[in-house]
Protein backbone atom coordinates (compact mmCIF):
# COMPACT_ATOMS: atom_id res chain seq x y z
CA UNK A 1 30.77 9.96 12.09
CA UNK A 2 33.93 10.07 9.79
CA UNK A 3 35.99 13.34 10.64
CA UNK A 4 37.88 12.64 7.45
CA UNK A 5 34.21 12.41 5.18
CA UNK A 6 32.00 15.24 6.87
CA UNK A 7 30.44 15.92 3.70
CA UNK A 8 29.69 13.12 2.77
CA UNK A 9 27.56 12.83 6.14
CA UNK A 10 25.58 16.15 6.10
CA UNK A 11 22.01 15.41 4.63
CA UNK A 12 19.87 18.91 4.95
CA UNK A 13 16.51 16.90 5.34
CA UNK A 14 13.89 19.08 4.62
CA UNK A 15 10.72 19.49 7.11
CA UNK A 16 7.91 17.32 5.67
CA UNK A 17 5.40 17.89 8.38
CA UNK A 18 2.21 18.78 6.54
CA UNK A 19 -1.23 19.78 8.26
CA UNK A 20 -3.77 18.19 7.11
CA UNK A 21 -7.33 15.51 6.74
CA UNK A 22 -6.69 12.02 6.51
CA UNK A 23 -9.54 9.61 5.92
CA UNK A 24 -9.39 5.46 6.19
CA UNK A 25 -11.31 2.34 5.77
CA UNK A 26 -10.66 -1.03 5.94
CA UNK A 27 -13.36 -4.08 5.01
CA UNK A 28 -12.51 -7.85 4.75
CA UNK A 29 -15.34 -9.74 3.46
CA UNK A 30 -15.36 -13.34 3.32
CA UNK A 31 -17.39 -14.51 0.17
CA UNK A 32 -17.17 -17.92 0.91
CA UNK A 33 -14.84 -20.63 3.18
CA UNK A 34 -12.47 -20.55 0.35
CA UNK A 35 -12.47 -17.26 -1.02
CA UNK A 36 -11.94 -13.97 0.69
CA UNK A 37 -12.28 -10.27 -0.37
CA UNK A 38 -10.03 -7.33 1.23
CA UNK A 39 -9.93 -3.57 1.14
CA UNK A 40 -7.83 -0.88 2.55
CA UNK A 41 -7.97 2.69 1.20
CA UNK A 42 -6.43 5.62 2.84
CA UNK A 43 -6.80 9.59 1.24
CA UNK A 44 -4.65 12.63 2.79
CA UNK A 45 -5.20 16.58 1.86
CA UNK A 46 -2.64 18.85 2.63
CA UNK A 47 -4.27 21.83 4.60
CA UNK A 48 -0.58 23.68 2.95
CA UNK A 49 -0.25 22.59 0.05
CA UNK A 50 -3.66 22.01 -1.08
CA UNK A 51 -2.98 18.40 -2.21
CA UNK A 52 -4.31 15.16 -2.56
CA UNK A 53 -2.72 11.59 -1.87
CA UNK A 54 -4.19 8.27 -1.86
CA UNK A 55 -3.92 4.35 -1.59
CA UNK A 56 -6.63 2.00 -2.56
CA UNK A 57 -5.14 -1.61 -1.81
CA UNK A 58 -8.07 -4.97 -2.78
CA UNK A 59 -6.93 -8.63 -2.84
CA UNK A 60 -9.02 -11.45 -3.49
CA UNK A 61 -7.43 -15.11 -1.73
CA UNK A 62 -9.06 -17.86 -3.39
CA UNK A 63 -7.88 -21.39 -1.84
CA UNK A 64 -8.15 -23.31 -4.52
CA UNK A 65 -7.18 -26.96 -2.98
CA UNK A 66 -5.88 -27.40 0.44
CA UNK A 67 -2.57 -27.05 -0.29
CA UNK A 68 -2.95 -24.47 -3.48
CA UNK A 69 -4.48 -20.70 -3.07
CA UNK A 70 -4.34 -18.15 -5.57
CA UNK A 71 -4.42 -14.10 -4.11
CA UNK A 72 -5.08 -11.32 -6.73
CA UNK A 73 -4.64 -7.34 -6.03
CA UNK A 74 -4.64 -4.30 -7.53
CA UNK A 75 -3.47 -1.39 -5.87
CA UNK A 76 -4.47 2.35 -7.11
CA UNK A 77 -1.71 4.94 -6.14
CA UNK A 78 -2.30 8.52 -6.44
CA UNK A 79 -0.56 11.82 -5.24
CA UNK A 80 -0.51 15.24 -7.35
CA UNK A 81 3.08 16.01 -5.63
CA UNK A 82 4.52 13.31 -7.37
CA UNK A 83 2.99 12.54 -10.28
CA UNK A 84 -0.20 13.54 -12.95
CA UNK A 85 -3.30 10.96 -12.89
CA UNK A 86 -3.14 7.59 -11.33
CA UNK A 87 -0.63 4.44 -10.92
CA UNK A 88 -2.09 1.19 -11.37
CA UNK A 89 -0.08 -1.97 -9.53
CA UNK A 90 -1.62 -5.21 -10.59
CA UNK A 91 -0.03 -8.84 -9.03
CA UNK A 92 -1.05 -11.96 -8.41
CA UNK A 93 0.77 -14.78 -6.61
CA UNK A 94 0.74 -18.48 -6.35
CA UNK A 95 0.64 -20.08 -2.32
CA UNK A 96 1.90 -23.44 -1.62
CA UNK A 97 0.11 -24.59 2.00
CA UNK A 98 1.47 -27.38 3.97
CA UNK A 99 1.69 -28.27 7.58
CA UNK A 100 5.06 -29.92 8.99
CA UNK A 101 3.52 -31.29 12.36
């Protein structure tokens, strides 16, 4: 702590503890050797505030070659605190595989 800053310092954090249900799942399915199927989905309700939240993650991994693989995901966000409706994140990323020894 600065003596010379001390407002600078102070942070009033709020209490976020919030009573509550929380469900989760998680399934990994491999379709075949190369390809492989995730999920991972987690919903809270607030007892207090009578909310929802959520997180639906799925990736697909798709080894294309044995040094290539290709993983694709979409991830569904939702939470009526923060935001109206749903957030969609889409990505998809290129992997390079190699062994050194």
């Amino acid at each position: 702590d600065n003596p010379i800053t001390p407002e600078l310092e102070y942070q009033n954090v709020p209490d976020y503890t919030d009573i509550g249900a929380e469900a989760v799942i998680d399934v990994t399915w491999t379709i075949h050797k190369t390809a492989q199927f995730s999920s991972h989905g987690a919903a809270f309700y607030g007892f207090e505030n009578e909310q929802w939240s959520g997180r639906w993650e799925n990736t697909l991994g798709l080894q294309v070659t044995e040094y290539i693989g290709v993983n694709l995901s979409a991830e569904l966000l939702y939470d009526e605190a923060v935001f109206d409706g749903e957030q969609w994140k889409l990505g998809t990323m290129l992997t390079f595989n190699y062994r050194v020894f």
